[in-house]
Protein backbone atom coordinates (compact mmCIF):
# COMPACT_ATOMS: atom_id res chain seq x y z
CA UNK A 1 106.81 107.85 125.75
CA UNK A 2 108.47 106.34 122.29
CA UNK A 3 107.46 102.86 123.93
CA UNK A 4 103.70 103.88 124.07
CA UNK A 5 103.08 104.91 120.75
CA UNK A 6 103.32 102.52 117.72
CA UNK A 7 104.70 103.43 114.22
CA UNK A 8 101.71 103.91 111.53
CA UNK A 9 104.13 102.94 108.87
CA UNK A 10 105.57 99.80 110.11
CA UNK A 11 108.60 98.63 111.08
CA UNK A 12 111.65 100.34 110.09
CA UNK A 13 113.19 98.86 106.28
CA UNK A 14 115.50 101.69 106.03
CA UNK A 15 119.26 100.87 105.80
CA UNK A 16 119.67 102.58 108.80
CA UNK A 17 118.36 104.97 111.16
CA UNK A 18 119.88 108.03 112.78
CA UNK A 19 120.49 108.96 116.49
CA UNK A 20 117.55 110.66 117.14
CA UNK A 21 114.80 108.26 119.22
CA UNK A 22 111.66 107.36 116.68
CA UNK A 23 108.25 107.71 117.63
CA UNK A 24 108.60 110.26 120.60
CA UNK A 25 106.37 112.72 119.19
CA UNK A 26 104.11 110.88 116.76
CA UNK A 27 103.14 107.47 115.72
CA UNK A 28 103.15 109.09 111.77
CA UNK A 29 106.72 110.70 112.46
CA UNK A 30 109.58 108.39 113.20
CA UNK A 31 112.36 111.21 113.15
CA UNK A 32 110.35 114.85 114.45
CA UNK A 33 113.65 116.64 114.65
CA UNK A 34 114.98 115.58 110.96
CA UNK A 35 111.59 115.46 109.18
CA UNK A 36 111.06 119.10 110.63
CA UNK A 37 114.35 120.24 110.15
CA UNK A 38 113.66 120.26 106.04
CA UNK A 39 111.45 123.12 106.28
CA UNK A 40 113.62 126.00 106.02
CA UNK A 41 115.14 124.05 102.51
CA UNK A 42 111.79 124.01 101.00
CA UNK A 43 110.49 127.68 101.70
CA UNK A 44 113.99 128.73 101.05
CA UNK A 45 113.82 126.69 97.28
CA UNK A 46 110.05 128.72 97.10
CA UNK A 47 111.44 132.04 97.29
CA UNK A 48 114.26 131.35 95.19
CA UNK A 49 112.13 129.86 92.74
CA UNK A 50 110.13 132.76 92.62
CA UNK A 51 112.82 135.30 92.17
CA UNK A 52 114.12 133.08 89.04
CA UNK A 53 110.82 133.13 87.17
CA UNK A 54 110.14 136.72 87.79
CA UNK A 55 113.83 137.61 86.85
CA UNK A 56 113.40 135.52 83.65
CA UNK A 57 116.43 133.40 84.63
CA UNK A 58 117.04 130.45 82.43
CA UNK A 59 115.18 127.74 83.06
CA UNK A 60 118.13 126.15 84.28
CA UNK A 61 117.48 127.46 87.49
CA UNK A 62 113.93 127.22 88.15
CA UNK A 63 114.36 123.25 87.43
CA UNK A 64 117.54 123.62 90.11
CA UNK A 65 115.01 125.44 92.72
CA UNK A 66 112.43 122.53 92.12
CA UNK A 67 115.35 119.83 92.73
CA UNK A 68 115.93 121.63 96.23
CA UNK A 69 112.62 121.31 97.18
CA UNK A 70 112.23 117.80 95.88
CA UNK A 71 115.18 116.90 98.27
CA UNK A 72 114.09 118.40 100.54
CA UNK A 73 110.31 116.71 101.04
CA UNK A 74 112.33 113.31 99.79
CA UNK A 75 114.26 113.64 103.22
CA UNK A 76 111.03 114.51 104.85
CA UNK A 77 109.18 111.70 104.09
CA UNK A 78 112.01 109.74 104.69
CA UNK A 79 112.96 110.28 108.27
CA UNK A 80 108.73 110.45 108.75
CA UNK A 81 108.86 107.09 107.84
CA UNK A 82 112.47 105.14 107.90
CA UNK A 83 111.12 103.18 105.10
CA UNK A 84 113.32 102.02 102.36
CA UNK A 85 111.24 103.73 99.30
CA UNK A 86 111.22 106.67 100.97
CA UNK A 87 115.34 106.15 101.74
CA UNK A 88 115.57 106.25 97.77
CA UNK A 89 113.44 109.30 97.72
CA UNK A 90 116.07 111.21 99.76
CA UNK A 91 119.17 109.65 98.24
CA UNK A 92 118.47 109.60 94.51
CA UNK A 93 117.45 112.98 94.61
CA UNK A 94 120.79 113.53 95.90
CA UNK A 95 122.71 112.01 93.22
CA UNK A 96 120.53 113.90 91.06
CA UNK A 97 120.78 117.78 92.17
CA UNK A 98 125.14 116.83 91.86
CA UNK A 99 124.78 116.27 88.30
CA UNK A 100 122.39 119.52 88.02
CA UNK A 101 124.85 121.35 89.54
CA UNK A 102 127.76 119.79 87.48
CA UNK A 103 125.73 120.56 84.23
CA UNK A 104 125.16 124.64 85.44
CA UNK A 105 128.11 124.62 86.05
CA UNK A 106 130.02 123.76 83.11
CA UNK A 107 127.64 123.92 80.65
CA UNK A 108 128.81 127.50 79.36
CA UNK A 109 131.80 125.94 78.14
CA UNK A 110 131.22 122.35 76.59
CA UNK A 111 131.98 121.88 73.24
CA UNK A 112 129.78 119.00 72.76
CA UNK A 113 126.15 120.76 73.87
CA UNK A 114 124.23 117.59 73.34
CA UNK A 115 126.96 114.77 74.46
CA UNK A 116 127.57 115.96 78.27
CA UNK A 117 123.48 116.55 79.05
CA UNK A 118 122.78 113.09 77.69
CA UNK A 119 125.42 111.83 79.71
CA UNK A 120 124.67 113.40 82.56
CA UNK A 121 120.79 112.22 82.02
CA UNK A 122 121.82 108.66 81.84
CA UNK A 123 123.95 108.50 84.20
CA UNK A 124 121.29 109.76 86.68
CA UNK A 125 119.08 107.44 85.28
CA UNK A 126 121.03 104.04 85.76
CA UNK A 127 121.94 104.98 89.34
CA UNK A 128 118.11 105.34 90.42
CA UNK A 129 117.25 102.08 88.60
CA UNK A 130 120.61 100.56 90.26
CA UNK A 131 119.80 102.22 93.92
CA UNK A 132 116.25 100.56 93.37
CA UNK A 133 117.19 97.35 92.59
CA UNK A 134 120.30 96.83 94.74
CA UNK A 135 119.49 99.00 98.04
CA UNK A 136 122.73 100.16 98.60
CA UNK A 137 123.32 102.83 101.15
CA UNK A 138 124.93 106.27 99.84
CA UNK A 139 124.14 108.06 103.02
CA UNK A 140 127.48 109.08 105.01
CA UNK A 141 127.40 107.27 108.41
CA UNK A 142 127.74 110.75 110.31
CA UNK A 143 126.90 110.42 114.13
CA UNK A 144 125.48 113.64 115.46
CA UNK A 145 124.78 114.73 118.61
CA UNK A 146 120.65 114.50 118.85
CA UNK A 147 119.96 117.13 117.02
CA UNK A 148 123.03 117.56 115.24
CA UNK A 149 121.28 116.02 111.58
CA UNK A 150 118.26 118.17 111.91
CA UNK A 151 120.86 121.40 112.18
CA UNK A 152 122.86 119.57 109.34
CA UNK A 153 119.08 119.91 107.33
CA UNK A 154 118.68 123.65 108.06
CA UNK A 155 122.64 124.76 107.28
CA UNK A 156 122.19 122.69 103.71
CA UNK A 157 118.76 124.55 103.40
CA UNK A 158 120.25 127.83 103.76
CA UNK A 159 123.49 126.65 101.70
CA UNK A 160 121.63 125.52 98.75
CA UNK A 161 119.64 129.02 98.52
CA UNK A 162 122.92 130.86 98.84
CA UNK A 163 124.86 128.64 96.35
CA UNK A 164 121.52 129.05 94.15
CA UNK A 165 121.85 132.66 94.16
CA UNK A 166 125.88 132.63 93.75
CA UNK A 167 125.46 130.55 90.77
CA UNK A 168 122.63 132.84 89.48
CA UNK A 169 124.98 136.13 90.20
CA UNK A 170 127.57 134.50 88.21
CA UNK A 171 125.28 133.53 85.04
CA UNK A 172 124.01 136.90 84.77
CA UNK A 173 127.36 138.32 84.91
CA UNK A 174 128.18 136.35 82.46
CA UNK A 175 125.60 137.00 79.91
CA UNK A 176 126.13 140.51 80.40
CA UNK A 177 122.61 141.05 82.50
CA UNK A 178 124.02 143.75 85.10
CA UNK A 179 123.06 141.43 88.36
CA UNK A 180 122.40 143.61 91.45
CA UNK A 181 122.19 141.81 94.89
CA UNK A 182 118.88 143.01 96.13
CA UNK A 183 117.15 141.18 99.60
CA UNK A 184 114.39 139.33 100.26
CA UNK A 185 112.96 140.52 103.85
CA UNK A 186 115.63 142.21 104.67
CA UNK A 187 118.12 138.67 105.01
CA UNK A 188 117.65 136.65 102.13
CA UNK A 189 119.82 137.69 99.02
CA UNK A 190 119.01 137.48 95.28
CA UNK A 191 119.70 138.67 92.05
CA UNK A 192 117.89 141.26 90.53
CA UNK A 193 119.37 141.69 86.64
CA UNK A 194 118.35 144.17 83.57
CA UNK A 195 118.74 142.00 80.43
CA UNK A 196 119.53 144.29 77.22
CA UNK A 197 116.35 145.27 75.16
CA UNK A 198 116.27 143.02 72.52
CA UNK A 199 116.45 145.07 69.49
């Protein structure tokens, strides 16, 4: 069936593709299984977005939420089309949620509050312009089974809410905000906390 139904966006330009057969399903959807598989991340980023701006979590957070879901619909529209734009869309994003996580992270303890941010800004910066102009590849060459990427999609979904909420936990705990692990549907965990009445 894959033979019978040509590609709306082309011919492939990605660096590479993965094992799963392109075109089966769709002529606008090159990988179903992996495009699909990014769902879970961005509802999952939507809730947890929502529980940080009603808890009145530092905007740290929110902007962390928003980076999952960005990933997520980068790696969407990247194994929709296998195009090399939309490559960058799921691979810069990458790059970029690591140094979001390095600057929650650490933040609470820098001495230099203005150094490490600008750092980590510019850093982030120079590697999309350089991953632009020189197409390099930063995907790991992992061979799966099928459908073992699209699983790989929905685990990192679920991981990223869960290390969300850990880091969130931690934070208010931290700032003296009596977290409480409350859940979402019955499955989904998250933080409710009772900041101190300001005085």
């Amino acid at each position: 069936m894959a033979d019978e139904i040509s590609s709306f966006w082309g011919p492939v330009t990605s660096t590479h593709e993965w094992c799963e057969p392109n075109y089966v399903y769709s002529s606008y959807i090159a990988e179903f299984f992996n495009t699909i598989s990014n769902v879970p991340g961005i509802i999952l980023a939507l809730i947890g977005l929502v529980i940080s701006l009603s808890q009145r979590f530092e905007k740290r957070f929110s902007v962390l939420h928003i980076s999952n879901m960005i990933l997520a619909i980068g790696s969407m529209l990247y194994h929709s089309t296998l195009q090399q734009l939309q490559q960058q869309g799921d691979e810069t994003p990458m790059v970029w949620e690591m140094l979001l996580y390095i600057y929650i992270l650490y933040s609470p303890d820098w001495h230099y509050r203005s150094t490490m941010p600008t750092f980590l800004f510019l850093y982030g910066a120079v590697f999309a312009i350089a991953h632009s102009k020189l197409r390099f590849d930063i995907g790991f060459k992992w061979y799966f089974n099928l459908q073992g990427h699209a699983l790989w999609h929905v685990f990192m979904g679920f991981n990223s809410y869960f290390a969300n909420t850990f880091l969130m936990y931690c934070r208010a705990q931290q700032r003296g905000w009596d977290p409480k692990v409350n859940y979402f549907l019955g499955y989904f965990p998250y933080v409710k906390i009772q900041k101190p009445k300001a005085h």
